[in-house]
Protein backbone atom coordinates (compact mmCIF):
# COMPACT_ATOMS: atom_id res chain seq x y z
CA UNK A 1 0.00 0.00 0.00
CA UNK A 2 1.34 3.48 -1.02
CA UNK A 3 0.29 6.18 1.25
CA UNK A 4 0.94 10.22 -0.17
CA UNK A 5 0.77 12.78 3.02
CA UNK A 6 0.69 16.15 2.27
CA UNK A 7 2.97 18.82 4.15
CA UNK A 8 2.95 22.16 4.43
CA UNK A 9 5.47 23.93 6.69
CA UNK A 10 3.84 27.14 9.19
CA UNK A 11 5.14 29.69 11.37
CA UNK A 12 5.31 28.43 14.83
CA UNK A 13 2.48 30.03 16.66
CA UNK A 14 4.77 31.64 19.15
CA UNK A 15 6.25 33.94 16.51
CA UNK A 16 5.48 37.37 16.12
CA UNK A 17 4.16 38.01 12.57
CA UNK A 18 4.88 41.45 11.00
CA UNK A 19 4.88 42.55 7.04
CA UNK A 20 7.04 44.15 4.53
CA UNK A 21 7.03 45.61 1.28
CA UNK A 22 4.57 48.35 2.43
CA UNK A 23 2.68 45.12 3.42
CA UNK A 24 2.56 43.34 0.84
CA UNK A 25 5.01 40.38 1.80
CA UNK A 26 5.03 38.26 5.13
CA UNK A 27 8.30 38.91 6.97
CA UNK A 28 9.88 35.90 7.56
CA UNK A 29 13.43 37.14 9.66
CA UNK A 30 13.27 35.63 13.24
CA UNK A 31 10.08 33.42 12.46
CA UNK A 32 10.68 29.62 13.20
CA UNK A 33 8.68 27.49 11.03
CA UNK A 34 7.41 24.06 12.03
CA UNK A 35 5.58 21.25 10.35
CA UNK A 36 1.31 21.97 10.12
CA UNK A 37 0.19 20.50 12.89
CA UNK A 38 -2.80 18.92 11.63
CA UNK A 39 -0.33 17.52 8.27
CA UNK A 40 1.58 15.71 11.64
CA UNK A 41 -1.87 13.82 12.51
CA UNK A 42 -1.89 12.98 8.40
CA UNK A 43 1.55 11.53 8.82
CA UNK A 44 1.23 9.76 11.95
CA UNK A 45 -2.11 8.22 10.89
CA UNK A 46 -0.09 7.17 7.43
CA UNK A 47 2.26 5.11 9.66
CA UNK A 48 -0.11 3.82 11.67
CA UNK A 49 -2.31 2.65 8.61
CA UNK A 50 1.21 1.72 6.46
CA UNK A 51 2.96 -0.43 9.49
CA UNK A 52 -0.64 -2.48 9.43
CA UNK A 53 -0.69 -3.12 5.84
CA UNK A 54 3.21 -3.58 4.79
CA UNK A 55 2.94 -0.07 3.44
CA UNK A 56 5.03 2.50 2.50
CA UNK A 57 4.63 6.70 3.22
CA UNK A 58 5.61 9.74 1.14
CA UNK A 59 5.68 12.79 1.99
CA UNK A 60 5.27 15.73 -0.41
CA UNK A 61 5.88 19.21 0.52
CA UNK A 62 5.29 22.75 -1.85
CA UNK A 63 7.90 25.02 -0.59
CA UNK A 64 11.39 26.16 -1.54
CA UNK A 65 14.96 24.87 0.17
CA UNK A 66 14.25 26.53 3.45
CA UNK A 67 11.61 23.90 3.78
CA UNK A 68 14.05 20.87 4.17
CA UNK A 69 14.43 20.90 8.11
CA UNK A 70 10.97 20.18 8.31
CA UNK A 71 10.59 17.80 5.28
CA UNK A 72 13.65 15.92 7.52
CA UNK A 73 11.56 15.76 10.40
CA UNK A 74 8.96 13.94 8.98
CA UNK A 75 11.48 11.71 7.45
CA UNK A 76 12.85 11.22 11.08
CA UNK A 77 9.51 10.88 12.39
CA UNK A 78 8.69 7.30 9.69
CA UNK A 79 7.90 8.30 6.53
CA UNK A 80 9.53 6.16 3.82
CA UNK A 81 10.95 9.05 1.28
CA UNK A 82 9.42 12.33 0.52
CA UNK A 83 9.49 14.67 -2.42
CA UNK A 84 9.58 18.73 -2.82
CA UNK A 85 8.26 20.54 -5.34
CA UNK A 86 10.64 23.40 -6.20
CA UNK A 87 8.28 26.31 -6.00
CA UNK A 88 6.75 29.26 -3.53
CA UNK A 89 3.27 27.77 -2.36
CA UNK A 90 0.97 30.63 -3.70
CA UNK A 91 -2.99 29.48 -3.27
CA UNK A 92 -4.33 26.66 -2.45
CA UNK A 93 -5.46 25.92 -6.40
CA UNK A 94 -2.10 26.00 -7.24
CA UNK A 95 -0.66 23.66 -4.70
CA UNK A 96 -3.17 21.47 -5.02
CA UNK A 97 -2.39 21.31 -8.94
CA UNK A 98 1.29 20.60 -8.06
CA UNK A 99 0.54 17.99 -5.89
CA UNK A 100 -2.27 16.39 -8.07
CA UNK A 101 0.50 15.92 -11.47
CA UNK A 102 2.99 14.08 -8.71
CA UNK A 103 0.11 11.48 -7.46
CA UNK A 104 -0.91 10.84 -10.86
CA UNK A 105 2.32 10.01 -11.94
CA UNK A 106 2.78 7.30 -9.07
CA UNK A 107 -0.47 5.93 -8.21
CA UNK A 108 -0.85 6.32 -4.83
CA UNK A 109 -3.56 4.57 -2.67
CA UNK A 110 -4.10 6.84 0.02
CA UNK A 111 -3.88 10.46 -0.09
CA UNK A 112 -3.99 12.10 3.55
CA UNK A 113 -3.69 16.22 4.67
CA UNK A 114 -4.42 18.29 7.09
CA UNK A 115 -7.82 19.92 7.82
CA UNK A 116 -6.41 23.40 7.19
CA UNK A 117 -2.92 25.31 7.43
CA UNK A 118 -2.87 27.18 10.21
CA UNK A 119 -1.66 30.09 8.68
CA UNK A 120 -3.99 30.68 5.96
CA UNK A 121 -6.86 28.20 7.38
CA UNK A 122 -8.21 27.23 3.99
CA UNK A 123 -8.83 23.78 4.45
CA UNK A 124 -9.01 23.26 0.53
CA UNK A 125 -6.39 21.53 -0.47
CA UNK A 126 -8.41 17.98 0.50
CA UNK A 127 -11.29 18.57 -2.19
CA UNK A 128 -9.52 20.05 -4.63
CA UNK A 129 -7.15 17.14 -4.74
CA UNK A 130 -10.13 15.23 -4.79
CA UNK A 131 -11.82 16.76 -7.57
CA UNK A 132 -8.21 17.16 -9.88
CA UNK A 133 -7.59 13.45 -9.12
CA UNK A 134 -11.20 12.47 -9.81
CA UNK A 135 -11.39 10.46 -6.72
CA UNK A 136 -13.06 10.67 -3.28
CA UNK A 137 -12.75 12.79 -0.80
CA UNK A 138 -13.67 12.81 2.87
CA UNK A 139 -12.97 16.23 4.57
CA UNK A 140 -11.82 16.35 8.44
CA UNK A 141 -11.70 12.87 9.43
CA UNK A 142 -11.73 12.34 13.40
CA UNK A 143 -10.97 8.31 12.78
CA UNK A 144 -9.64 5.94 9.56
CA UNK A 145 -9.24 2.65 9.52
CA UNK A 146 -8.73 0.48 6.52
CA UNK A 147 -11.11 -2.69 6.30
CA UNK A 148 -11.30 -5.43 3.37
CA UNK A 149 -9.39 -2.98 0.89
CA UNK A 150 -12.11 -0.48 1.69
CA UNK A 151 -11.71 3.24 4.03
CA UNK A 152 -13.59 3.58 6.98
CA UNK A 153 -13.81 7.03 8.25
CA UNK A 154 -15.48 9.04 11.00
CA UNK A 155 -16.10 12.89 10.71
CA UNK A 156 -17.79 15.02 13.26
CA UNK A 157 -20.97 17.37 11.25
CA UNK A 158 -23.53 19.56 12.94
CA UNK A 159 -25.31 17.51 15.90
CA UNK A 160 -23.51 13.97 15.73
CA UNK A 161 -21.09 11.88 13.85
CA UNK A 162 -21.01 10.47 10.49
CA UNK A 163 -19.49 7.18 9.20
CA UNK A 164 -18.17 6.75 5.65
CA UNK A 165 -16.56 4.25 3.29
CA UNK A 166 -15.20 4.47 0.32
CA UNK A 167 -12.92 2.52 -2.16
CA UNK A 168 -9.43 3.18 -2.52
CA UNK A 169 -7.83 5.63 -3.84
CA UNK A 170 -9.11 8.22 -2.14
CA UNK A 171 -8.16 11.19 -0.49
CA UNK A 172 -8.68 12.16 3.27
CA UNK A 173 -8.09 15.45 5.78
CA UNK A 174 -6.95 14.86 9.19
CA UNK A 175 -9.19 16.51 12.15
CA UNK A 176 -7.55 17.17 15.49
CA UNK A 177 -8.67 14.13 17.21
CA UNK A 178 -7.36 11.23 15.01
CA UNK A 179 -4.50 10.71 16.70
CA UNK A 180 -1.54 11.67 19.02
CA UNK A 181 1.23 12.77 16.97
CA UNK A 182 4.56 11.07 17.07
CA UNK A 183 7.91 12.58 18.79
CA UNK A 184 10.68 11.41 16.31
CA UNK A 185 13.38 9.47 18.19
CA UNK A 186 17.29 9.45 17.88
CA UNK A 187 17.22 6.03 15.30
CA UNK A 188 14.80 8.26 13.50
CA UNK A 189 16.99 11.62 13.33
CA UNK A 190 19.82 9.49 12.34
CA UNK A 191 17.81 7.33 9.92
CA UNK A 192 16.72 10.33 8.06
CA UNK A 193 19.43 11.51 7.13
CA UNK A 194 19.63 9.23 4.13
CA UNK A 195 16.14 8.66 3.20
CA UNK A 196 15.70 10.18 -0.17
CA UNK A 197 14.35 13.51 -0.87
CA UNK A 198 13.48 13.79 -4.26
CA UNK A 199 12.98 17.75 -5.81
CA UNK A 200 10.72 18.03 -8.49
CA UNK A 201 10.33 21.53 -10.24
CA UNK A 202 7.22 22.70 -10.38
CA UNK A 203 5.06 22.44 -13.54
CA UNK A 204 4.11 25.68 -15.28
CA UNK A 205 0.39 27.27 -14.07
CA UNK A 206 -0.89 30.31 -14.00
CA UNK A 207 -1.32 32.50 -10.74
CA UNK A 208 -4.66 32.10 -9.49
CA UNK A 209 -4.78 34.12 -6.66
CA UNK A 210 -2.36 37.42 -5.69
CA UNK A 211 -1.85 38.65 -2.14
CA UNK A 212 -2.78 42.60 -2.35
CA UNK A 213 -1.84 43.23 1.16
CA UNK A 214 -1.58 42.66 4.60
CA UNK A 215 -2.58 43.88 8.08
CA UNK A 216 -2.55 42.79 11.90
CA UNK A 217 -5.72 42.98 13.78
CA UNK A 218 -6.20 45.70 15.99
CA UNK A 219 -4.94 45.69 19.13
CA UNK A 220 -7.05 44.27 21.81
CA UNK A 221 -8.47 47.01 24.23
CA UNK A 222 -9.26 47.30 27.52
CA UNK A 223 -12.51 45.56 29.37
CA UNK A 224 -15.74 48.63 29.67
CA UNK A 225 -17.35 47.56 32.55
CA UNK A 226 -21.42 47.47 31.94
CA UNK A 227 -23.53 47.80 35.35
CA UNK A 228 -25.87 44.60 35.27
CA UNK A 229 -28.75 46.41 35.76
CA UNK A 230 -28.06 48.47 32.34
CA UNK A 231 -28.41 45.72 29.33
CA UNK A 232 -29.97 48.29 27.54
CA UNK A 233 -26.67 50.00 27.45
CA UNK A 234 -24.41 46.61 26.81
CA UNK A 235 -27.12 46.10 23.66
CA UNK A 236 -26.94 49.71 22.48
CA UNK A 237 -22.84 49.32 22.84
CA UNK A 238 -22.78 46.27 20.64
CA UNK A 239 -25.44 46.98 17.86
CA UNK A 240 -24.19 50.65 16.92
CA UNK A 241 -20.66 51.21 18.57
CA UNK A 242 -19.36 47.50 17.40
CA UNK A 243 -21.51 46.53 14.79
CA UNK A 244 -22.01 42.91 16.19
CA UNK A 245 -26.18 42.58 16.53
């Protein structure tokens, strides 16, 4: 069984995020980046589902060089081999299309993301792969398994839960509580240091999207007390000082 996991590296939520370019560029001196946390529950998940079914995982990241610490860590972590894609991830379309061209050429049975980036939050990526594939896709799965050749996922919707399966290939997001992600050991560090990474250049598509510009939310202000007796004024405060009601 071939298993593709898709990985997108993200600023580490501790750093402080500021802009350039009279805003139109993210500022990227001083920011550590880390792996997407919710691509870690794709990858660990992968493992989990490859180590049951003498399978093998590869990872596929859309980034340039500075990338490769993190693409290493998920080596370290289990995955088989991975593969970059030589280009700046721009929108979701065109990430999507990258990654779409690389799992047609190889066939893969399994496709598994992340909900969302948490960066951008678009959670896209999943059904758009699905749709440029032509196979199905199940969006923020809280539980896979793989029974009789067949998927078996669970996915939280409004009021309840809801229980799919579908024939392979298909293509699958990871929700927050599919699994506990793994902590790569020292065998791991040392083993990935000669698992191959394989960088493909990117295939020629037009922009589909363009970042116009930036800006931080405002700063947070301080509390305004509102008697309890006084709704009237809390309601008056919120429909036409705010704008909220």
């Amino acid at each position: 069984m071939r298993i593709l996991v898709c990985m997108s590296v993200v600023p580490d939520t501790t750093s402080k995020i500021t802009f350039k370019d009279s805003n139109t560029k993210f500022n990227t001196d001083g920011v550590q980046f880390i792996i997407n946390p919710y691509d870690e529950l794709a990858l660990t998940k992968a493992l989990e589902i490859a180590e049951s079914n003498n399978g093998t995982v590869t990872v596929i990241n859309v980034g340039l060089a500075d990338a490769e610490p993190s693409i290493r860590k998920a080596l370290a972590i289990g995955a088989n081999d991975a593969i970059r894609v030589n280009t700046e991830p721009k929108d979701a379309l065109f990430v999507a299309t990258q990654i779409a061209k690389i799992a047609k050429e190889n066939n893969y049975d399994l496709i598994l993301t992340g909900r969302e980036s948490i960066d951008y939050n678009g959670g896209l990526i999943c059904g758009l792969l699905g749709e440029l594939l032509d196979i199905p896709s199940i969006n923020v799965a809280t539980k896979i398994e793989l029974q009789n050749g067949k998927i078996i996922a669970l996915r939280d919707i409004d009021g309840g839960h809801e229980e799919l399966e579908c024939t392979l290939p298909c293509v699958i997001s990871a929700q927050k509580e599919l699994c506990e992600p793994r902590i790569p050991n020292m065998r791991g560090i040392m083993s990935a240091r000669s698992k191959p990474l394989v960088i493909v250049e990117s295939i020629s598509e037009n922009d589909y999207a363009e970042y116009v510009s930036f800006e931080l939310p405002e700063p947070k202000q301080g509390v305004r007390m509102i008697d309890a007796a006084n709704a009237g004024e809390l309601l008056d405060l919120l429909r036409n000082e705010k704008k909220l009601i």
